[in-house]
Structure formats: C-alpha cells, structure tokens
N, C-alpha and C. Protein backbone atom coordinates (compact mmCIF):
# COMPACT_ATOMS: atom_id res chain seq x y z
N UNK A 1 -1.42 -13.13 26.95
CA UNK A 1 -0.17 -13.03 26.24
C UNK A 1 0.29 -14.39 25.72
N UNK A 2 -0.68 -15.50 25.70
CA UNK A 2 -0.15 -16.65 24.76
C UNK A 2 0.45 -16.77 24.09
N UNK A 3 -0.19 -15.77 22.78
CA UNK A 3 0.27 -15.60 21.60
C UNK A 3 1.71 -14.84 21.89
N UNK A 4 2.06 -14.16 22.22
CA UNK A 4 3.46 -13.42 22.42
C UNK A 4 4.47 -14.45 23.14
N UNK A 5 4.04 -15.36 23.80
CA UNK A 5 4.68 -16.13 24.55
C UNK A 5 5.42 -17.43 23.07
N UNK A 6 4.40 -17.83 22.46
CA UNK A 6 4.92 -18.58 21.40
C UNK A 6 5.73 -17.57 20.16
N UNK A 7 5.83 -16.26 20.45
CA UNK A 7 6.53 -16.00 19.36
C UNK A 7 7.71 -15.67 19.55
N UNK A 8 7.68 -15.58 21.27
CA UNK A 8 8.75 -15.10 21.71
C UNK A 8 9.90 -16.27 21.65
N UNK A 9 8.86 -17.50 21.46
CA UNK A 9 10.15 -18.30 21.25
C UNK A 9 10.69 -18.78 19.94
N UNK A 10 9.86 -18.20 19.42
CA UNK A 10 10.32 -17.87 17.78
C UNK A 10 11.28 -17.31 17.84
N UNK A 11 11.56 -16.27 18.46
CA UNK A 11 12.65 -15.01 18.07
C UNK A 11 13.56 -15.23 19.10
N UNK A 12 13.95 -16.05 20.01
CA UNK A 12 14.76 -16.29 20.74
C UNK A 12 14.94 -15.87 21.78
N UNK A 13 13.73 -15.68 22.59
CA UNK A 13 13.67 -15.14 23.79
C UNK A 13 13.66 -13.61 23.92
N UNK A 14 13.94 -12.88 22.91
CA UNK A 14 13.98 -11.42 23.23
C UNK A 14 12.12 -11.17 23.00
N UNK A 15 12.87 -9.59 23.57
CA UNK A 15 11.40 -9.04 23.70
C UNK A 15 11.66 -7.88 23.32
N UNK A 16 10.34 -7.49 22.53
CA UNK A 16 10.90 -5.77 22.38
C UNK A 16 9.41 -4.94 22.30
N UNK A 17 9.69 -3.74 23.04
CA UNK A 17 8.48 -3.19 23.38
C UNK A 17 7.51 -2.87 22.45
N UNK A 18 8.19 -2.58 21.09
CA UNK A 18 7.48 -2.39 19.78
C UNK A 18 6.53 -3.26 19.66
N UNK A 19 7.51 -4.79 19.81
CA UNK A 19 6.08 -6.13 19.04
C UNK A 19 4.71 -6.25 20.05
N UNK A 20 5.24 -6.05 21.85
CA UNK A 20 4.61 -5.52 22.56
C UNK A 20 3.12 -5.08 22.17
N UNK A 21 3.24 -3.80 21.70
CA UNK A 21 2.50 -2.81 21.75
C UNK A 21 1.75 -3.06 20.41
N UNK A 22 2.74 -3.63 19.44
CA UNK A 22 1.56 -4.06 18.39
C UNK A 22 0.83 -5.03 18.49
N UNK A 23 1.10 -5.72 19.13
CA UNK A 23 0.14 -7.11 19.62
C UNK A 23 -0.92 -6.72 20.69
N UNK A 24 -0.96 -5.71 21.19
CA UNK A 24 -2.04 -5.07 22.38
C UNK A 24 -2.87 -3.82 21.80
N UNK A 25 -2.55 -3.98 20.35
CA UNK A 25 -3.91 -2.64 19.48
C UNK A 25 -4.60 -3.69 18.91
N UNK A 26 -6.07 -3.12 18.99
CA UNK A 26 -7.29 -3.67 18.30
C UNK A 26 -6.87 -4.69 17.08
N UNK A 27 -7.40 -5.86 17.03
CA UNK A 27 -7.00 -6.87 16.50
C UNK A 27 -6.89 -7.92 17.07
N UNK A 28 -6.52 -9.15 16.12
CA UNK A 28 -6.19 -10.40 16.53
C UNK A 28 -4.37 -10.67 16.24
N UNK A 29 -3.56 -10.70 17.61
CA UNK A 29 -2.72 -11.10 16.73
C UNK A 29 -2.52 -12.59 16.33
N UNK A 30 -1.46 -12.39 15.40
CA UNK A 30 -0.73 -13.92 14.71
C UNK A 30 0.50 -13.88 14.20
N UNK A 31 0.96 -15.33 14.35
CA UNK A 31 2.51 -15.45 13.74
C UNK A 31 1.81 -15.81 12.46
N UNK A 32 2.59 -15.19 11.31
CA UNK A 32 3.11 -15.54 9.79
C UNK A 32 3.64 -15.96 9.25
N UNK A 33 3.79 -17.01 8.00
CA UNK A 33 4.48 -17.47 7.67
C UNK A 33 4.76 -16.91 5.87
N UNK A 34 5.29 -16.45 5.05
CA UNK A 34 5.16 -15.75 3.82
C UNK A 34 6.13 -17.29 3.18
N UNK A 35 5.71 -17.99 2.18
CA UNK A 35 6.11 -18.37 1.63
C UNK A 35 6.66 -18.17 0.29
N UNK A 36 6.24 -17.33 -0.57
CA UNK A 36 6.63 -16.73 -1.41
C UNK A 36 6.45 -15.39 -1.56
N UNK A 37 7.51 -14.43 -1.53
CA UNK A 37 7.28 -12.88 -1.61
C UNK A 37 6.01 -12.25 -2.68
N UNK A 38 5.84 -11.23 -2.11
CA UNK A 38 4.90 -10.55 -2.58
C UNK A 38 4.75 -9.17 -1.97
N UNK A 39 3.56 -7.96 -2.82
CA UNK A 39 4.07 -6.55 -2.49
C UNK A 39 2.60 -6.33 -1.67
N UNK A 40 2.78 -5.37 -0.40
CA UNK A 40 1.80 -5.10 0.12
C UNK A 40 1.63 -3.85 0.33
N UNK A 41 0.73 -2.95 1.12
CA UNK A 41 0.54 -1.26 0.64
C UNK A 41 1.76 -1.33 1.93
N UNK A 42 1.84 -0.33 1.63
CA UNK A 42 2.51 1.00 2.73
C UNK A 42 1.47 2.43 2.67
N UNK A 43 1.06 2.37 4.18
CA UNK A 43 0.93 3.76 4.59
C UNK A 43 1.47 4.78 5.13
N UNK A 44 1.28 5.95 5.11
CA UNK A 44 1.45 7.11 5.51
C UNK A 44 1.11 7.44 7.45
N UNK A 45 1.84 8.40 8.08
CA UNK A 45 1.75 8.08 9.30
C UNK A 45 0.14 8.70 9.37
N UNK A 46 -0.01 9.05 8.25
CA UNK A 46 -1.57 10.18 8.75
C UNK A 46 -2.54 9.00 8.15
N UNK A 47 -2.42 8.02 7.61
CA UNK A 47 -2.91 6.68 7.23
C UNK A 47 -3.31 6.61 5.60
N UNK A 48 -2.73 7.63 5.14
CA UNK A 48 -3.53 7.49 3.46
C UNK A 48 -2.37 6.60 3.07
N UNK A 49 -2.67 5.97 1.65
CA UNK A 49 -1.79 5.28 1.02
C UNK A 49 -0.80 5.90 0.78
N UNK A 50 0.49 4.87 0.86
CA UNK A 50 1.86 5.81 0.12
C UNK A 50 2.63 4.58 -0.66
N UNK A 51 1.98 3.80 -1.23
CA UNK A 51 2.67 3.10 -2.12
C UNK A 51 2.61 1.54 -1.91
N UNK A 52 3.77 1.22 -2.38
CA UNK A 52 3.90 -0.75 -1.97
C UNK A 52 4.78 -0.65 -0.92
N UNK A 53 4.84 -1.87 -0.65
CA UNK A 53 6.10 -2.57 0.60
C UNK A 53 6.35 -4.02 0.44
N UNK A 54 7.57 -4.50 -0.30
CA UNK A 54 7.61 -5.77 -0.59
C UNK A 54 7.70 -6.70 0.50
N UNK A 55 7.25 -8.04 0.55
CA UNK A 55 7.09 -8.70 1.88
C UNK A 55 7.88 -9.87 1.43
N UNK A 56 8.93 -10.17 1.64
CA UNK A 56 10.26 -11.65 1.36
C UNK A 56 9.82 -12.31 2.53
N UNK A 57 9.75 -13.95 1.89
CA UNK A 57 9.54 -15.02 2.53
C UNK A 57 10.30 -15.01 3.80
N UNK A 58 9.62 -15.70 4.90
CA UNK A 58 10.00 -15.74 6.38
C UNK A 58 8.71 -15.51 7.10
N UNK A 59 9.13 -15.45 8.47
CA UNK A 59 7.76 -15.53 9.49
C UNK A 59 7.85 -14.20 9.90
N UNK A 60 6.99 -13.87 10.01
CA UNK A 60 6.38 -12.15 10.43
C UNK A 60 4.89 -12.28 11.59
N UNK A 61 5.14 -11.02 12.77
CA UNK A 61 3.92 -10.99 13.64
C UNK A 61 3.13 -10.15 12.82
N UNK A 62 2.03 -10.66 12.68
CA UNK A 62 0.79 -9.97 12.17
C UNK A 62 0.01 -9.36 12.82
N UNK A 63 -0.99 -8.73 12.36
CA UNK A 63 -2.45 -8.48 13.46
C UNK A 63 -3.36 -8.35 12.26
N UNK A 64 -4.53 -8.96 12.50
CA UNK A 64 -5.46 -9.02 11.60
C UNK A 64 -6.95 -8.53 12.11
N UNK A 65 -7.09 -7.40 11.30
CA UNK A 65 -8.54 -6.27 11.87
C UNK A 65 -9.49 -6.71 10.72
N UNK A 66 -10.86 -7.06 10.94
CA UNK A 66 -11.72 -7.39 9.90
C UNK A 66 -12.00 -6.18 9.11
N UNK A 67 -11.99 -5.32 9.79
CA UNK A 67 -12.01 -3.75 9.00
C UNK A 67 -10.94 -2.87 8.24
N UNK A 68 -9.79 -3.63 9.13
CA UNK A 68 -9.13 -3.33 8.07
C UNK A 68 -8.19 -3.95 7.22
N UNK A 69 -7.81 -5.36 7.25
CA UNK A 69 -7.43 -6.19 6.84
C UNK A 69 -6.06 -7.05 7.93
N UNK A 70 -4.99 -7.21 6.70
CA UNK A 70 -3.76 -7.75 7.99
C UNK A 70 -2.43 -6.64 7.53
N UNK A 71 -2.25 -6.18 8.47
CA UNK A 71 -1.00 -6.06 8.96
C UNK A 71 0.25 -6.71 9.35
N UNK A 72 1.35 -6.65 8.37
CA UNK A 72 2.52 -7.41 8.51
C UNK A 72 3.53 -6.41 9.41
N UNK A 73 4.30 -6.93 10.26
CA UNK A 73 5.47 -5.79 10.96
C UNK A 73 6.15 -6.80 10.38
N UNK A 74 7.18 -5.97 9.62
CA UNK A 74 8.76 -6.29 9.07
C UNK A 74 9.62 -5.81 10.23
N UNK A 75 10.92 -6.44 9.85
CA UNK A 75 11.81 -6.39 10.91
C UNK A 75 12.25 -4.83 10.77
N UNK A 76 12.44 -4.01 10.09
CA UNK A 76 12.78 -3.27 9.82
C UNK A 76 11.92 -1.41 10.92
N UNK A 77 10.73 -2.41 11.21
CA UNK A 77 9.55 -2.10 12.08
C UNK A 77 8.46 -1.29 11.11
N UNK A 78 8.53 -1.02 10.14
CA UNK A 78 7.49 -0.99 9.27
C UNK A 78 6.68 -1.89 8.99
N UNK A 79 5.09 -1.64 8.65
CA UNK A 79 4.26 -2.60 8.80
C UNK A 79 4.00 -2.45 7.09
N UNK A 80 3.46 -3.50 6.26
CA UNK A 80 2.75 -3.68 5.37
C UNK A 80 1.28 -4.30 5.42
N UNK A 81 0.43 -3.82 4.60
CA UNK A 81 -0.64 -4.02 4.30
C UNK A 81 -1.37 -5.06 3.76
N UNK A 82 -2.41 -5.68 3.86
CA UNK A 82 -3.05 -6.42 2.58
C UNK A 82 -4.79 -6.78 3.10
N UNK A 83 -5.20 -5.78 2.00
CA UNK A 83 -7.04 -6.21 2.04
C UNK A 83 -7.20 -6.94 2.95
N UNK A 84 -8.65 -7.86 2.99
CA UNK A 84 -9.45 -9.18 3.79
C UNK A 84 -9.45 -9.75 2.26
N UNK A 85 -9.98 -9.15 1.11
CA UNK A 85 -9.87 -10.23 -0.11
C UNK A 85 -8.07 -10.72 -0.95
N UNK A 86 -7.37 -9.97 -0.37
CA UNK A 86 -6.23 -10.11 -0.43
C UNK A 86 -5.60 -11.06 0.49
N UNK A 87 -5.48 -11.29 1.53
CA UNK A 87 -5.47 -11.94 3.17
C UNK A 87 -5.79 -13.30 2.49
N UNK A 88 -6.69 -13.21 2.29
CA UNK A 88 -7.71 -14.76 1.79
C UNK A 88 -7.10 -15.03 0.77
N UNK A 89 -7.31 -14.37 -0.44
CA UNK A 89 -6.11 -15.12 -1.59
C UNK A 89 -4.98 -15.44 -1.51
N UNK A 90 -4.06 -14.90 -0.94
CA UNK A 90 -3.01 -15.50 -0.51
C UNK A 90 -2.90 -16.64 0.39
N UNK A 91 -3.58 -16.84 0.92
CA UNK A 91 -3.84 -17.96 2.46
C UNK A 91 -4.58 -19.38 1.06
N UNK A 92 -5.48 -18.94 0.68
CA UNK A 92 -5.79 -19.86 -0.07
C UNK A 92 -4.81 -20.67 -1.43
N UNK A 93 -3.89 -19.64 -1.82
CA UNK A 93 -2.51 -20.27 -3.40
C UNK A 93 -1.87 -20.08 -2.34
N UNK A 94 -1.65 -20.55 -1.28
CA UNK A 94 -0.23 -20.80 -0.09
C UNK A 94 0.46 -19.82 -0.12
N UNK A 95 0.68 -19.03 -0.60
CA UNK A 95 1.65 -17.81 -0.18
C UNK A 95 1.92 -18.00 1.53
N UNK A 96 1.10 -17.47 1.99
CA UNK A 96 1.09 -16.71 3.35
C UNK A 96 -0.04 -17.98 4.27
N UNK A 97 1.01 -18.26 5.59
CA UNK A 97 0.65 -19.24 6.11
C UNK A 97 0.42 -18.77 7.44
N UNK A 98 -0.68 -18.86 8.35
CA UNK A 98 -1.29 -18.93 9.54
C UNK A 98 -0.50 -20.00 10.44
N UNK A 99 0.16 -19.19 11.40
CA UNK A 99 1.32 -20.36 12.31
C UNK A 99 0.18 -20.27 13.45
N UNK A 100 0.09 -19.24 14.06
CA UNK A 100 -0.18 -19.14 15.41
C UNK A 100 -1.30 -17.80 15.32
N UNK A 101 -1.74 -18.58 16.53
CA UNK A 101 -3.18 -17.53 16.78
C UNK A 101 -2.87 -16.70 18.19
C-alpha cells in the first residue's frame, strides 16, 4: 500500500473505500497529474463504449492495465479512459504527468 499511502497524503489524510478498491484491481496504480484538459472514453457498466468524459487539469488516481490502457477516477467517482497509444501521447506533449508509482 505505498502507493495509497503517498496519495493519501495528497488528499489529506482521508480514505475512502472506493479509491481502496480501485487501487487493489488488476493493474498498476498511480498518482496523475493532467496538465491541460482533455476528453477521454466513458464506458458503459456492461463495458462497451458510451461516449467521452472530459478530464480538467488536476491530480487524479489512475491505474494503468497494458491491455487495457489507463484509467482515470474523477472525483465525481467515474472513471475515464485513454488507449496505451493515447497514454503515451499525452505523457510525451506534457499533458498528463506521472507523479507516483
């Protein structure tokens, strides 16, 4: 729980069972950093696509699956989407910044 330990002090000591549980499914998690907004998918609870989900600058917990790309949780507790060739382009024109592993 490293990683949860440094984010927890991101967020001010709280804890909530949600970020929990997303940080303990298959994946790597990570703290985020979005420097300039941008739109990512939104899925469906049955997992097909259902559109965009805009992502506004700030730090967000991620989890990043090689299979299936990264996952953003918004505060809102909806997650947004974005490819592995998406992930990478953004990381590479600074958008979206890698805080914590």
């Amino acid at each position: 729980m490293q990683f949860f330990d440094t984010y927890q002090e991101t967020i001010g000591g709280k804890r909530d069972d949600y970020f929990i549980q997303f940080e303990l499914v298959r994946g790597i998690a990570m703290q985020v950093h979005v420097n300039k907004g941008f739109l990512g998918r939104r899925h469906a609870i049955d997992g097909s696509d259902s559109g965009f989900s805009p992502i506004t600058p700030g730090d967000y917990l991620a989890r990043f699956d090689p299979n299936e790309g990264l996952s953003i949780l918004k505060s809102t507790g909806d997650a947004s989407y974005l490819k592995l060739a998406q992930f990478e382009e953004k990381v590479a024109m600074g958008v979206l910044v890698v805080i914590a592993i």
